[in-house]
C-alpha atoms as a PDB file:
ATOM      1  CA  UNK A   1      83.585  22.664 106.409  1.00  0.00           C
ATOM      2  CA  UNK A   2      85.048  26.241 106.674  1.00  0.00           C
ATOM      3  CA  UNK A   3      85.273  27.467 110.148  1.00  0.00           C
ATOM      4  CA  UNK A   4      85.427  31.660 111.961  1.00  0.00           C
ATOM      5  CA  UNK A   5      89.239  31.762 114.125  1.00  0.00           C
ATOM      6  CA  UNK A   6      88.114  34.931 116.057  1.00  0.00           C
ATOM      7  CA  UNK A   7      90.253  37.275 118.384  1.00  0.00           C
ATOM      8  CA  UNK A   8      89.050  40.186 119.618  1.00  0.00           C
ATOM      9  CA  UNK A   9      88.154  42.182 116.400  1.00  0.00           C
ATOM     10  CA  UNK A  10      89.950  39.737 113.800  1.00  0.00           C
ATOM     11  CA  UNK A  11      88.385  36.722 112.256  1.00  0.00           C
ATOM     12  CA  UNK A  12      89.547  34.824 109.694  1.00  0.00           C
ATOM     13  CA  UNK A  13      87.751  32.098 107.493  1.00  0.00           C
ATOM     14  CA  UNK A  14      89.826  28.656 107.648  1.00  0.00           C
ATOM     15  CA  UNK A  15      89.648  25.180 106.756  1.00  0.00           C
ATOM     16  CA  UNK A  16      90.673  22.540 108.892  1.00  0.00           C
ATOM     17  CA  UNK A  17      94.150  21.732 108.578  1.00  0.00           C
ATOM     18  CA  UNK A  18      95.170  24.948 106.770  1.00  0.00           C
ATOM     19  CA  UNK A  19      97.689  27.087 107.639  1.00  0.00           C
ATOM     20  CA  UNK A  20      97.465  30.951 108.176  1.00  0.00           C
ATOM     21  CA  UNK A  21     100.121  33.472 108.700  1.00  0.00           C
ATOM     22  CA  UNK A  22      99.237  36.645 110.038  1.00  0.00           C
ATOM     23  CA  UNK A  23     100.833  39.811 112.475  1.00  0.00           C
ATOM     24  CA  UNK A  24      99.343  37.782 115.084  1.00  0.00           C
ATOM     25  CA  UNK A  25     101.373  35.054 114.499  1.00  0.00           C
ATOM     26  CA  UNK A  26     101.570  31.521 112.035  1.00  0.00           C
ATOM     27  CA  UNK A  27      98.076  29.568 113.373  1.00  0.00           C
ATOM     28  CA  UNK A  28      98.204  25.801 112.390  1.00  0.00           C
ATOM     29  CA  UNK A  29      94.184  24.628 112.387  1.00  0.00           C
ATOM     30  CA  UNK A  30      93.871  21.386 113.367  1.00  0.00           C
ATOM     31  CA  UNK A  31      92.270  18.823 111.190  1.00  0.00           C
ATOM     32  CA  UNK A  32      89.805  17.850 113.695  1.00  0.00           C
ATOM     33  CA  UNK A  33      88.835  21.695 115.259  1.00  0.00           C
ATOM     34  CA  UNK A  34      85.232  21.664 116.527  1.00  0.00           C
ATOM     35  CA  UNK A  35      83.136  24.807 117.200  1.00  0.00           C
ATOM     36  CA  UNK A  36      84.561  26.211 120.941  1.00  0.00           C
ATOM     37  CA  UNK A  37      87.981  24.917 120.427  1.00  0.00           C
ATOM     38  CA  UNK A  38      90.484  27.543 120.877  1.00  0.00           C
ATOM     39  CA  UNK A  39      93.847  27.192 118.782  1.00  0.00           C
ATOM     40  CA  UNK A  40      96.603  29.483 119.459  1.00  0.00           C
ATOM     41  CA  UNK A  41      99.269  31.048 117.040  1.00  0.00           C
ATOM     42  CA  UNK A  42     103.400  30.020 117.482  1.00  0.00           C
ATOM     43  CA  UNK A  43     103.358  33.252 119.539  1.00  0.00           C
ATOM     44  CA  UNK A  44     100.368  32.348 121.498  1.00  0.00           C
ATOM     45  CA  UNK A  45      97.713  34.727 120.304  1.00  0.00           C
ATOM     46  CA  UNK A  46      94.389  32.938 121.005  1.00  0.00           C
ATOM     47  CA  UNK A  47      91.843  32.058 118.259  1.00  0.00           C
ATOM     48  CA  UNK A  48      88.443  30.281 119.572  1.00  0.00           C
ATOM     49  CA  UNK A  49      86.511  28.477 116.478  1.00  0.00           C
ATOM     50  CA  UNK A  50      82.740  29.277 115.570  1.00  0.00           C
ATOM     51  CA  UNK A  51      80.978  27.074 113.487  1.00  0.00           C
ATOM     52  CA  UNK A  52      79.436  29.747 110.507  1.00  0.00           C
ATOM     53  CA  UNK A  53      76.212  31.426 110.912  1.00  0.00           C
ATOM     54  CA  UNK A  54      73.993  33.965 108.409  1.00  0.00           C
ATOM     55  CA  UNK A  55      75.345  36.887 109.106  1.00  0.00           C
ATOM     56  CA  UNK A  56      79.068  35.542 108.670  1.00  0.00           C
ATOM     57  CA  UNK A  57      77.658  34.433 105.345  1.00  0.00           C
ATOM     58  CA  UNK A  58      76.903  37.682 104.364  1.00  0.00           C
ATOM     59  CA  UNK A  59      80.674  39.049 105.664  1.00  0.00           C
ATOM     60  CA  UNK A  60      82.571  36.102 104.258  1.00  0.00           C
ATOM     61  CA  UNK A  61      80.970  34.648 100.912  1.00  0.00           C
ATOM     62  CA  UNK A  62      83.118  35.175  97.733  1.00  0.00           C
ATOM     63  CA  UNK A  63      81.297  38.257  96.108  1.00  0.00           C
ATOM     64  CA  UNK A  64      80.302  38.766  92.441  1.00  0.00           C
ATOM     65  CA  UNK A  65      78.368  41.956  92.867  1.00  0.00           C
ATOM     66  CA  UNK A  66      76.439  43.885  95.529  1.00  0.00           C
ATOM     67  CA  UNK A  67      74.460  41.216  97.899  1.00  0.00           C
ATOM     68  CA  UNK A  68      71.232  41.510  99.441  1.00  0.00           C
ATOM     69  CA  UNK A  69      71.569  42.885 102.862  1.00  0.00           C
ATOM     70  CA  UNK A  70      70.616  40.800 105.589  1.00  0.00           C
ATOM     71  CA  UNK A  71      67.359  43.178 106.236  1.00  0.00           C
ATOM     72  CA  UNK A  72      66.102  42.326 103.266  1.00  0.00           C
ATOM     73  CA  UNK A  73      66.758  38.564 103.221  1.00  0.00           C
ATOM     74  CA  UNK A  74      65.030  38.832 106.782  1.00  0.00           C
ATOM     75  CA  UNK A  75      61.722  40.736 104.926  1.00  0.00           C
ATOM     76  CA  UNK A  76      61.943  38.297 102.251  1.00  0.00           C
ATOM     77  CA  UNK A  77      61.566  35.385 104.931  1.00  0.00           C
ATOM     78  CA  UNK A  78      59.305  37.210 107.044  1.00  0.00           C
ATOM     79  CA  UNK A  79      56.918  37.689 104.135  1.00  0.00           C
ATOM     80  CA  UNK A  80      57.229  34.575 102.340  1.00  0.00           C
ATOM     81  CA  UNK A  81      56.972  32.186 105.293  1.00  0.00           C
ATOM     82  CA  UNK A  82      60.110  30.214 103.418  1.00  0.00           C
ATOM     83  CA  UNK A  83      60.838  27.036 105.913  1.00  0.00           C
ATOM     84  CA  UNK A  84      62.215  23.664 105.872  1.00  0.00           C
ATOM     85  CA  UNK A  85      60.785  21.130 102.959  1.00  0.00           C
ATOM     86  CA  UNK A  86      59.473  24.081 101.015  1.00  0.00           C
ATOM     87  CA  UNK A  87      60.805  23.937  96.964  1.00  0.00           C
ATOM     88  CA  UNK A  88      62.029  27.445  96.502  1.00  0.00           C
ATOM     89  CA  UNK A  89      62.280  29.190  92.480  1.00  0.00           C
ATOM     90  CA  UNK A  90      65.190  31.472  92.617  1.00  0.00           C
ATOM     91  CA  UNK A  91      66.380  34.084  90.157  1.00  0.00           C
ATOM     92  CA  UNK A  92      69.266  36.667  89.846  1.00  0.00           C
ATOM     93  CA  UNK A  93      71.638  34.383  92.185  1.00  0.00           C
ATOM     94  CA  UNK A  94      74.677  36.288  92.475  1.00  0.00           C
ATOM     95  CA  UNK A  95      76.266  36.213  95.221  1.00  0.00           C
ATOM     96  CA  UNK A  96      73.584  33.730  96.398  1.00  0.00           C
ATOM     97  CA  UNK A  97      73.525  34.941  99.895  1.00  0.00           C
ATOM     98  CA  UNK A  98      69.146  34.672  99.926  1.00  0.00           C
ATOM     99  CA  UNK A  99      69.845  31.312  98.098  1.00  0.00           C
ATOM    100  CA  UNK A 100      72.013  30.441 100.756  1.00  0.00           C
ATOM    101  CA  UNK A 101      69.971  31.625 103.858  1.00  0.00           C
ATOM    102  CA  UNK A 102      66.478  29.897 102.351  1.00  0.00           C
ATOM    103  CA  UNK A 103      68.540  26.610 102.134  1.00  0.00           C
ATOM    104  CA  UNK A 104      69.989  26.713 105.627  1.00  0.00           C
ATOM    105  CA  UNK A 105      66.363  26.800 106.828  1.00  0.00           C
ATOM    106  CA  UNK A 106      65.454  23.692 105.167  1.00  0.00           C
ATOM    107  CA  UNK A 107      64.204  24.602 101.933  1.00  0.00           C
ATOM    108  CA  UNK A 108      65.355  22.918  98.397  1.00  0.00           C
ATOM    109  CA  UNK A 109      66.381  25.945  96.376  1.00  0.00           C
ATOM    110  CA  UNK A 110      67.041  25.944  92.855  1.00  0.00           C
ATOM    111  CA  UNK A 111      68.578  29.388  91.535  1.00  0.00           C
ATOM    112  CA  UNK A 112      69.580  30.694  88.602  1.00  0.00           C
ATOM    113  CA  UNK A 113      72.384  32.787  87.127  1.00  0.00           C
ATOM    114  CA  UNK A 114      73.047  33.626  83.653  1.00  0.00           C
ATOM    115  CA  UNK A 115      76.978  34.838  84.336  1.00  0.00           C
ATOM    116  CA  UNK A 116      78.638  31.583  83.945  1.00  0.00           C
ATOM    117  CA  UNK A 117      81.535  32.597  86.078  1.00  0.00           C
ATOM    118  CA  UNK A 118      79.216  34.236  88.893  1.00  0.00           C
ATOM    119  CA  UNK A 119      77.138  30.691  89.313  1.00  0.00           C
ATOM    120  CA  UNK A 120      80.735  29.136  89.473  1.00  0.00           C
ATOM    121  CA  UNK A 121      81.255  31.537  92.042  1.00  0.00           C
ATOM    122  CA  UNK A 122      77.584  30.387  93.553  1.00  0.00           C
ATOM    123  CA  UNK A 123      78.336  27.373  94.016  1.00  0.00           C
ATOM    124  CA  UNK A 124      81.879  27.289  95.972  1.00  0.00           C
ATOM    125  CA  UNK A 125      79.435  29.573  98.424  1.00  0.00           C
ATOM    126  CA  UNK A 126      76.781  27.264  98.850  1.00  0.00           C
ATOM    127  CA  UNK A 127      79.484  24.515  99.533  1.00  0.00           C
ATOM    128  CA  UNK A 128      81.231  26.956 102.058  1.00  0.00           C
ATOM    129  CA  UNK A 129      77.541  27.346 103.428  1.00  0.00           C
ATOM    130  CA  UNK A 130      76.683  23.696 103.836  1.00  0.00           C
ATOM    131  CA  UNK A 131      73.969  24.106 101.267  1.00  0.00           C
ATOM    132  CA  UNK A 132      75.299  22.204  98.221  1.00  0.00           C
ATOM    133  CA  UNK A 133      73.393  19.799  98.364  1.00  0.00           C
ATOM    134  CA  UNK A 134      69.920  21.576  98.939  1.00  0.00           C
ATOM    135  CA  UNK A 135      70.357  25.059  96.500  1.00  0.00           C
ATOM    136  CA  UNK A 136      70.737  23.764  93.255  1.00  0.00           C
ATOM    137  CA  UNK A 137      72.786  27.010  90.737  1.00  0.00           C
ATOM    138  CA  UNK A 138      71.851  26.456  87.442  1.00  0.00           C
ATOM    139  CA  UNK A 139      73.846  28.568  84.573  1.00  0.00           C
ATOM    140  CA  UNK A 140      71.155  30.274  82.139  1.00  0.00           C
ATOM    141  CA  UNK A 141      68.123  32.779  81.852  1.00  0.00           C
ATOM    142  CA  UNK A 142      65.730  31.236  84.337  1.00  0.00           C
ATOM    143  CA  UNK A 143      62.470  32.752  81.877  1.00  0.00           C
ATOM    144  CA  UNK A 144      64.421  29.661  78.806  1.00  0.00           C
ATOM    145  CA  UNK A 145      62.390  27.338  81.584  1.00  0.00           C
ATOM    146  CA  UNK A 146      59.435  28.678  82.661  1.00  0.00           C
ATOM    147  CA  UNK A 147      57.254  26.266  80.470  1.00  0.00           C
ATOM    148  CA  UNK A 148      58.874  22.951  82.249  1.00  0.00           C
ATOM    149  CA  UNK A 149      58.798  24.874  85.710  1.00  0.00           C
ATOM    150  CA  UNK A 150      55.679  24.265  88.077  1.00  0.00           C
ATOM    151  CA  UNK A 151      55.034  23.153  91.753  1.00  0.00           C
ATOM    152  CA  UNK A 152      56.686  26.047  93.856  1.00  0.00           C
ATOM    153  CA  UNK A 153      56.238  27.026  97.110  1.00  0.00           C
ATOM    154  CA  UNK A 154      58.286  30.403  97.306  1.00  0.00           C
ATOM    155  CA  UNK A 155      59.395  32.257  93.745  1.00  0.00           C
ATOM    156  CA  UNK A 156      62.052  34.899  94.610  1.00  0.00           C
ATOM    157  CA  UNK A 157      63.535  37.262  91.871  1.00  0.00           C
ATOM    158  CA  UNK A 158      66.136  39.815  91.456  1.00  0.00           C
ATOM    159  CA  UNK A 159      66.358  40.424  87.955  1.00  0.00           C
ATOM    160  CA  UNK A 160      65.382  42.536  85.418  1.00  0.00           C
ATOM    161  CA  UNK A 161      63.613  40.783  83.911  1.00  0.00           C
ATOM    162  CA  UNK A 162      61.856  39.888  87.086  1.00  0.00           C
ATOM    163  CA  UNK A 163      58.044  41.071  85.571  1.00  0.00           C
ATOM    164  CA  UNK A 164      58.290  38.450  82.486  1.00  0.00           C
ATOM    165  CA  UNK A 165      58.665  35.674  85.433  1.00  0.00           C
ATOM    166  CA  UNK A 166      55.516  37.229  87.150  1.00  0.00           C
ATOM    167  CA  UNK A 167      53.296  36.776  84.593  1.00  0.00           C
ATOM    168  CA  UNK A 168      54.031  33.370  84.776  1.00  0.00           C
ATOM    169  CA  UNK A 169      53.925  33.283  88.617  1.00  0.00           C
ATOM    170  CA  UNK A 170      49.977  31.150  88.732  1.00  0.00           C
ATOM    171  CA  UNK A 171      51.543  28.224  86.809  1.00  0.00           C
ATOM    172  CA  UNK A 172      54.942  28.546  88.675  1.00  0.00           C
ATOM    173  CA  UNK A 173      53.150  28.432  92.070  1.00  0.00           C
ATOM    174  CA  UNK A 174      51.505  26.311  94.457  1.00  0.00           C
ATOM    175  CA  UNK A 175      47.858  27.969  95.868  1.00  0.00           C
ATOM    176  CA  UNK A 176      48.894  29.552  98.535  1.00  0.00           C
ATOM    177  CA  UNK A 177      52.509  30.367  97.283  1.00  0.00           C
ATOM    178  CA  UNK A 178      54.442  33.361  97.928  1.00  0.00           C
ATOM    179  CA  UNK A 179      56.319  35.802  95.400  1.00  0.00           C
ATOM    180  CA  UNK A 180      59.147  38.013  96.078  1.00  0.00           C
ATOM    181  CA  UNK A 181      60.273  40.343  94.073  1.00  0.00           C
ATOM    182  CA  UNK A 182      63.328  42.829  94.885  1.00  0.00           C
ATOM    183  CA  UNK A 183      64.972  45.533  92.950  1.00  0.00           C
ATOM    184  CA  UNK A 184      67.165  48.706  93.309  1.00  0.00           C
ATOM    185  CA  UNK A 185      64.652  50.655  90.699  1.00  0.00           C
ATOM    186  CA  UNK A 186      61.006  51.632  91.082  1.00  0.00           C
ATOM    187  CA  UNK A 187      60.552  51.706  87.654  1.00  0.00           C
ATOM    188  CA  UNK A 188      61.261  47.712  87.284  1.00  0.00           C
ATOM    189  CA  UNK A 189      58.968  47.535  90.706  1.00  0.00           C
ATOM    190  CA  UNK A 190      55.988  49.433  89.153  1.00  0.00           C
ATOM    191  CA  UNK A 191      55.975  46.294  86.056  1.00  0.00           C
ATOM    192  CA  UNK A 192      56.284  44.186  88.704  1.00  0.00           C
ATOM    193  CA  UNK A 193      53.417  45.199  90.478  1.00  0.00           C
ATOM    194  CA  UNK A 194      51.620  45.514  87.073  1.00  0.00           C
ATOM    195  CA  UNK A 195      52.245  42.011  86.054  1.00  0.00           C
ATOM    196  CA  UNK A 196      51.040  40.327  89.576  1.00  0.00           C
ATOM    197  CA  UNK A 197      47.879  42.525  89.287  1.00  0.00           C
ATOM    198  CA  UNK A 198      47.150  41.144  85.647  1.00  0.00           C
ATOM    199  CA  UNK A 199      47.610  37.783  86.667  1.00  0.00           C
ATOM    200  CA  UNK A 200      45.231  37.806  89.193  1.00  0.00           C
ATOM    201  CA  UNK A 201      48.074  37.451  92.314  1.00  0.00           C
ATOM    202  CA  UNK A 202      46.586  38.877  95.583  1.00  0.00           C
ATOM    203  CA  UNK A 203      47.818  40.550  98.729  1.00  0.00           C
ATOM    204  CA  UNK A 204      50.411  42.677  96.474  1.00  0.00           C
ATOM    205  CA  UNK A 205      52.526  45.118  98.450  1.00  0.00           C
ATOM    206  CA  UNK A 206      55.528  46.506  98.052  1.00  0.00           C
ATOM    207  CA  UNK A 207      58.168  47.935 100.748  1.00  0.00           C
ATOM    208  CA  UNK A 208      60.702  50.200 100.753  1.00  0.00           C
ATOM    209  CA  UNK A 209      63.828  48.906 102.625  1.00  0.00           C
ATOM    210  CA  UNK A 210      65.164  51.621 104.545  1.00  0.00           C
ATOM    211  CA  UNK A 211      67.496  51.013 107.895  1.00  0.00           C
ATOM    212  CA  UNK A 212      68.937  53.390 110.345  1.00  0.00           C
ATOM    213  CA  UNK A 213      71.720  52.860 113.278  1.00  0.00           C
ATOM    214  CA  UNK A 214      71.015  54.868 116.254  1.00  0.00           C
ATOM    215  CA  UNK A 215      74.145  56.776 117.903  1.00  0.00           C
ATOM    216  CA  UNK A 216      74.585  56.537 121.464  1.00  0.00           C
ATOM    217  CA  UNK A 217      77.160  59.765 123.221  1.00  0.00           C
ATOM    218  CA  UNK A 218      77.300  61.458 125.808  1.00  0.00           C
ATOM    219  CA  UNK A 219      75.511  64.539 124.377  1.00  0.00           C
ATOM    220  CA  UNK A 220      72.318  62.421 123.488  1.00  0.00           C
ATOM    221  CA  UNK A 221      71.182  59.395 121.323  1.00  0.00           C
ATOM    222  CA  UNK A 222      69.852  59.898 117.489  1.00  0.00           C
ATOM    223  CA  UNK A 223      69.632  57.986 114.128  1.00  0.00           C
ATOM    224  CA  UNK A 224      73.393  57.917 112.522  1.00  0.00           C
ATOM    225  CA  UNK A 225      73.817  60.366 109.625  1.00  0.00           C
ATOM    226  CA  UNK A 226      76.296  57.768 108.139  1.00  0.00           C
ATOM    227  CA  UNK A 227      75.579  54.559 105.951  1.00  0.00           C
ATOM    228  CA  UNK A 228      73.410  53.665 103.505  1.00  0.00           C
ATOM    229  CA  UNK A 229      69.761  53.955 104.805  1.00  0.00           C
ATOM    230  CA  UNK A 230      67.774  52.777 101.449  1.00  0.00           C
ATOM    231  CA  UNK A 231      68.901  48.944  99.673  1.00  0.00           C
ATOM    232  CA  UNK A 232      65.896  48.622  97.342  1.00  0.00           C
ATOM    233  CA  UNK A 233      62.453  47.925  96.587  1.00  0.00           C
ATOM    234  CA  UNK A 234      60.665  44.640  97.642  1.00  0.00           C
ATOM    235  CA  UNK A 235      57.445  43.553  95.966  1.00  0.00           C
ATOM    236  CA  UNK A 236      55.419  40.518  97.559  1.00  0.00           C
ATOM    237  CA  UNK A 237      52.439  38.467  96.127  1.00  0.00           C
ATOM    238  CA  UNK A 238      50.527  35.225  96.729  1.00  0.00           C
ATOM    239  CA  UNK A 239      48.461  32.979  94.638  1.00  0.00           C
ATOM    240  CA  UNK A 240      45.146  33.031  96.012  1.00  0.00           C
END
Protein backbone atom coordinates (compact mmCIF):
# COMPACT_ATOMS: atom_id res chain seq x y z
CA UNK A 1 0.00 0.00 0.00
CA UNK A 2 0.99 3.54 -1.23
CA UNK A 3 1.52 5.94 1.53
CA UNK A 4 1.36 10.50 1.75
CA UNK A 5 5.38 11.66 3.05
CA UNK A 6 4.12 15.21 3.96
CA UNK A 7 6.22 18.39 4.94
CA UNK A 8 4.82 21.45 5.30
CA UNK A 9 3.23 22.09 1.81
CA UNK A 10 4.97 19.02 -0.08
CA UNK A 11 3.63 15.55 -0.21
CA UNK A 12 4.67 12.96 -2.14
CA UNK A 13 2.97 9.49 -2.93
CA UNK A 14 5.49 6.50 -1.98
CA UNK A 15 5.66 2.94 -1.60
CA UNK A 16 7.31 1.32 1.10
CA UNK A 17 10.79 0.72 0.47
CA UNK A 18 11.11 3.15 -2.47
CA UNK A 19 13.42 5.65 -2.83
CA UNK A 20 12.75 9.42 -3.61
CA UNK A 21 15.09 12.16 -4.45
CA UNK A 22 13.98 15.52 -4.13
CA UNK A 23 15.46 19.46 -3.24
CA UNK A 24 14.62 18.39 0.12
CA UNK A 25 16.90 15.80 0.15
CA UNK A 26 17.23 11.65 -0.96
CA UNK A 27 14.25 10.04 1.55
CA UNK A 28 14.74 6.19 1.90
CA UNK A 29 10.96 4.78 3.00
CA UNK A 30 11.22 2.09 5.06
CA UNK A 31 9.69 -1.20 4.20
CA UNK A 32 7.75 -1.40 7.28
CA UNK A 33 6.49 2.66 7.59
CA UNK A 34 3.13 2.81 9.40
CA UNK A 35 0.75 5.81 9.32
CA UNK A 36 2.47 8.56 12.05
CA UNK A 37 5.93 7.44 11.42
CA UNK A 38 8.09 10.24 10.51
CA UNK A 39 11.16 9.42 8.10
CA UNK A 40 13.65 12.01 7.47
CA UNK A 41 15.72 12.81 4.23
CA UNK A 42 19.98 12.33 4.27
CA UNK A 43 19.78 16.07 5.08
CA UNK A 44 17.24 15.70 7.72
CA UNK A 45 14.15 17.28 6.27
CA UNK A 46 11.22 15.61 8.11
CA UNK A 47 8.46 13.61 6.32
CA UNK A 48 5.55 12.16 8.73
CA UNK A 49 3.47 9.23 6.82
CA UNK A 50 -0.46 9.36 6.37
CA UNK A 51 -2.18 6.43 5.50
CA UNK A 52 -4.46 7.73 2.11
CA UNK A 53 -7.80 9.19 2.48
CA UNK A 54 -10.66 10.49 -0.31
CA UNK A 55 -9.63 13.56 -0.90
CA UNK A 56 -5.85 12.45 -1.49
CA UNK A 57 -7.54 10.12 -3.94
CA UNK A 58 -8.85 12.73 -5.82
CA UNK A 59 -5.16 14.76 -5.74
CA UNK A 60 -3.09 11.66 -6.37
CA UNK A 61 -4.92 8.99 -8.69
CA UNK A 62 -3.32 8.52 -12.18
CA UNK A 63 -5.74 10.66 -14.41
CA UNK A 64 -7.29 9.75 -17.80
CA UNK A 65 -9.56 12.72 -18.15
CA UNK A 66 -11.35 15.32 -16.01
CA UNK A 67 -12.61 13.53 -12.57
CA UNK A 68 -15.60 14.10 -10.68
CA UNK A 69 -14.99 16.63 -8.04
CA UNK A 70 -15.27 15.59 -4.65
CA UNK A 71 -18.70 17.78 -4.29
CA UNK A 72 -20.23 15.83 -6.52
CA UNK A 73 -19.08 12.36 -5.40
CA UNK A 74 -20.33 13.75 -1.90
CA UNK A 75 -24.08 14.60 -3.68
CA UNK A 76 -23.91 11.39 -5.36
CA UNK A 77 -23.52 9.61 -1.83
CA UNK A 78 -25.69 11.89 -0.10
CA UNK A 79 -28.50 11.11 -2.54
CA UNK A 80 -28.02 7.59 -3.19
CA UNK A 81 -27.55 6.40 0.39
CA UNK A 82 -24.46 4.14 -1.22
CA UNK A 83 -22.98 2.13 2.04
CA UNK A 84 -21.18 -0.92 2.90
CA UNK A 85 -22.64 -4.43 1.32
CA UNK A 86 -24.59 -2.47 -1.25
CA UNK A 87 -23.82 -3.95 -5.17
CA UNK A 88 -23.15 -0.75 -7.01
CA UNK A 89 -23.69 -0.55 -11.36
CA UNK A 90 -21.12 1.85 -12.52
CA UNK A 91 -20.64 3.50 -15.89
CA UNK A 92 -18.19 6.02 -17.56
CA UNK A 93 -15.24 4.91 -15.03
CA UNK A 94 -12.47 7.02 -15.94
CA UNK A 95 -10.53 8.06 -13.66
CA UNK A 96 -12.67 5.96 -11.26
CA UNK A 97 -12.41 8.33 -8.43
CA UNK A 98 -16.67 7.75 -7.54
CA UNK A 99 -15.78 4.02 -8.21
CA UNK A 100 -13.17 4.33 -5.84
CA UNK A 101 -14.91 6.38 -3.02
CA UNK A 102 -18.32 3.96 -3.21
CA UNK A 103 -15.88 0.98 -2.66
CA UNK A 104 -13.99 2.44 0.28
CA UNK A 105 -17.40 2.67 2.00
CA UNK A 106 -18.10 -0.89 1.68
CA UNK A 107 -19.89 -1.29 -1.40
CA UNK A 108 -19.02 -4.03 -4.30
CA UNK A 109 -18.70 -1.86 -7.37
CA UNK A 110 -18.53 -3.06 -10.74
CA UNK A 111 -17.66 -0.21 -13.40
CA UNK A 112 -17.26 0.04 -16.73
CA UNK A 113 -14.99 1.68 -19.30
CA UNK A 114 -14.92 1.27 -22.91
CA UNK A 115 -11.13 2.95 -23.38
CA UNK A 116 -9.12 -0.09 -22.92
CA UNK A 117 -6.12 1.83 -21.80
CA UNK A 118 -8.23 4.18 -19.35
CA UNK A 119 -9.74 0.87 -17.40
CA UNK A 120 -5.98 -0.24 -17.35
CA UNK A 121 -5.44 2.95 -15.88
CA UNK A 122 -8.68 2.14 -13.45
CA UNK A 123 -7.48 -0.44 -12.13
CA UNK A 124 -3.72 0.45 -10.92
CA UNK A 125 -6.09 3.26 -9.00
CA UNK A 126 -8.33 1.06 -7.36
CA UNK A 127 -5.21 -1.05 -6.26
CA UNK A 128 -3.48 2.26 -5.07
CA UNK A 129 -6.97 2.83 -3.29
CA UNK A 130 -7.26 -0.49 -1.52
CA UNK A 131 -10.33 -1.24 -3.56
CA UNK A 132 -9.19 -3.99 -5.96
CA UNK A 133 -10.72 -6.33 -4.68
CA UNK A 134 -14.29 -4.74 -4.14
CA UNK A 135 -14.66 -2.33 -7.65
CA UNK A 136 -14.56 -4.66 -10.28
CA UNK A 137 -13.32 -2.38 -14.07
CA UNK A 138 -14.62 -4.15 -16.76
CA UNK A 139 -13.33 -3.05 -20.48
CA UNK A 140 -16.54 -2.54 -22.84
CA UNK A 141 -19.89 -0.54 -23.42
CA UNK A 142 -21.69 -1.28 -20.18
CA UNK A 143 -25.43 -1.00 -22.40
CA UNK A 144 -23.52 -4.82 -24.53
CA UNK A 145 -24.82 -6.15 -20.82
CA UNK A 146 -27.75 -4.75 -19.76
CA UNK A 147 -29.87 -7.94 -20.59
CA UNK A 148 -27.59 -10.27 -18.10
CA UNK A 149 -27.45 -7.25 -15.54
CA UNK A 150 -30.11 -7.21 -12.60
CA UNK A 151 -30.09 -6.99 -8.71
CA UNK A 152 -28.57 -3.41 -8.04
CA UNK A 153 -28.70 -1.38 -5.29
CA UNK A 154 -27.11 2.00 -6.61
CA UNK A 155 -26.76 2.54 -10.73
CA UNK A 156 -24.39 5.51 -11.29
CA UNK A 157 -23.62 6.85 -14.88
CA UNK A 158 -21.47 9.28 -16.59
CA UNK A 159 -21.81 8.62 -20.07
CA UNK A 160 -23.40 9.60 -22.96
CA UNK A 161 -25.11 7.29 -23.45
CA UNK A 162 -26.28 7.46 -19.90
CA UNK A 163 -30.38 7.72 -21.04
CA UNK A 164 -30.21 4.20 -23.04
CA UNK A 165 -29.07 2.70 -19.44
CA UNK A 166 -32.13 4.51 -17.83
CA UNK A 167 -34.60 3.01 -19.65
CA UNK A 168 -33.40 -0.04 -18.46
CA UNK A 169 -32.97 1.24 -14.86
CA UNK A 170 -36.54 -1.01 -13.34
CA UNK A 171 -34.87 -4.30 -14.39
CA UNK A 172 -31.32 -3.07 -13.37
CA UNK A 173 -32.60 -2.10 -9.88
CA UNK A 174 -33.61 -3.35 -6.67
CA UNK A 175 -37.22 -1.59 -5.29
CA UNK A 176 -36.05 0.92 -3.54
CA UNK A 177 -32.78 1.51 -5.61
CA UNK A 178 -31.20 4.67 -6.37
CA UNK A 179 -30.03 6.19 -9.86
CA UNK A 180 -27.46 8.71 -10.48
CA UNK A 181 -26.94 10.25 -13.32
CA UNK A 182 -24.16 13.09 -13.95
CA UNK A 183 -23.17 15.05 -16.95
CA UNK A 184 -21.40 18.30 -18.08
CA UNK A 185 -24.48 18.99 -20.71
CA UNK A 186 -28.14 19.75 -20.05
CA UNK A 187 -29.06 18.56 -23.16
CA UNK A 188 -27.88 14.77 -22.27
CA UNK A 189 -29.64 15.64 -18.65
CA UNK A 190 -33.03 16.63 -20.21
CA UNK A 191 -33.05 12.60 -22.00
CA UNK A 192 -32.10 11.60 -18.89
CA UNK A 193 -34.81 12.96 -17.10
CA UNK A 194 -37.08 11.90 -20.03
CA UNK A 195 -36.14 8.32 -19.90
CA UNK A 196 -36.61 7.92 -15.86
CA UNK A 197 -40.05 9.61 -16.32
CA UNK A 198 -41.08 6.97 -19.09
CA UNK A 199 -40.03 4.24 -17.08
CA UNK A 200 -42.03 4.98 -14.34
CA UNK A 201 -38.76 5.99 -11.83
CA UNK A 202 -39.97 8.36 -9.03
CA UNK A 203 -38.55 11.14 -6.91
CA UNK A 204 -36.60 12.52 -10.17
CA UNK A 205 -34.58 15.66 -9.54
CA UNK A 206 -31.88 17.04 -10.91
CA UNK A 207 -29.11 19.54 -9.36
CA UNK A 208 -26.92 21.84 -10.57
CA UNK A 209 -23.43 21.55 -8.95
CA UNK A 210 -22.22 24.87 -8.33
CA UNK A 211 -19.39 25.68 -5.44
CA UNK A 212 -17.96 28.87 -4.23
CA UNK A 213 -14.76 29.64 -1.83
CA UNK A 214 -15.31 32.52 0.36
CA UNK A 215 -12.27 35.13 0.69
CA UNK A 216 -11.32 36.21 3.98
CA UNK A 217 -8.98 40.04 4.06
CA UNK A 218 -8.72 42.55 5.85
CA UNK A 219 -11.08 44.77 3.80
CA UNK A 220 -14.06 42.23 4.25
CA UNK A 221 -15.06 38.55 3.48
CA UNK A 222 -16.96 37.55 0.00
CA UNK A 223 -17.38 34.56 -2.42
CA UNK A 224 -13.89 34.21 -4.54
CA UNK A 225 -14.20 35.49 -8.12
CA UNK A 226 -11.62 32.73 -9.05
CA UNK A 227 -12.20 28.91 -9.85
CA UNK A 228 -14.54 27.04 -11.43
CA UNK A 229 -17.98 27.49 -9.69
CA UNK A 230 -20.23 25.04 -12.04
CA UNK A 231 -18.86 20.92 -12.58
CA UNK A 232 -22.08 19.56 -14.10
CA UNK A 233 -25.47 18.38 -13.96
CA UNK A 234 -26.64 15.56 -11.55
CA UNK A 235 -29.88 13.70 -12.17
CA UNK A 236 -31.25 11.28 -9.31
CA UNK A 237 -34.09 8.63 -9.42
CA UNK A 238 -35.45 5.68 -7.43
CA UNK A 239 -37.47 2.68 -8.23
CA UNK A 240 -40.54 2.96 -6.40
Amino acid sequence: MSYLFVHEDREYLLDPGERFESDLGILEVPTDVEPGDVVETHLGTAFTTRRLRGPDLFNHLERTGAPMMPRDVGLVVGKTGVAAGDRVLDAGTGTGILSAYMGRLGADVVTYEVDPEFADVARENMALAGVEESVEVRTGDVTDDLDTLSGFDVVTLDTEDAPTVVERAPTLLHRGGSLAVYSPFVENTREAVAAAKEVGLANVETLDTIQREMDFDDRGSRPSTGGVGHTGYLTFARRP
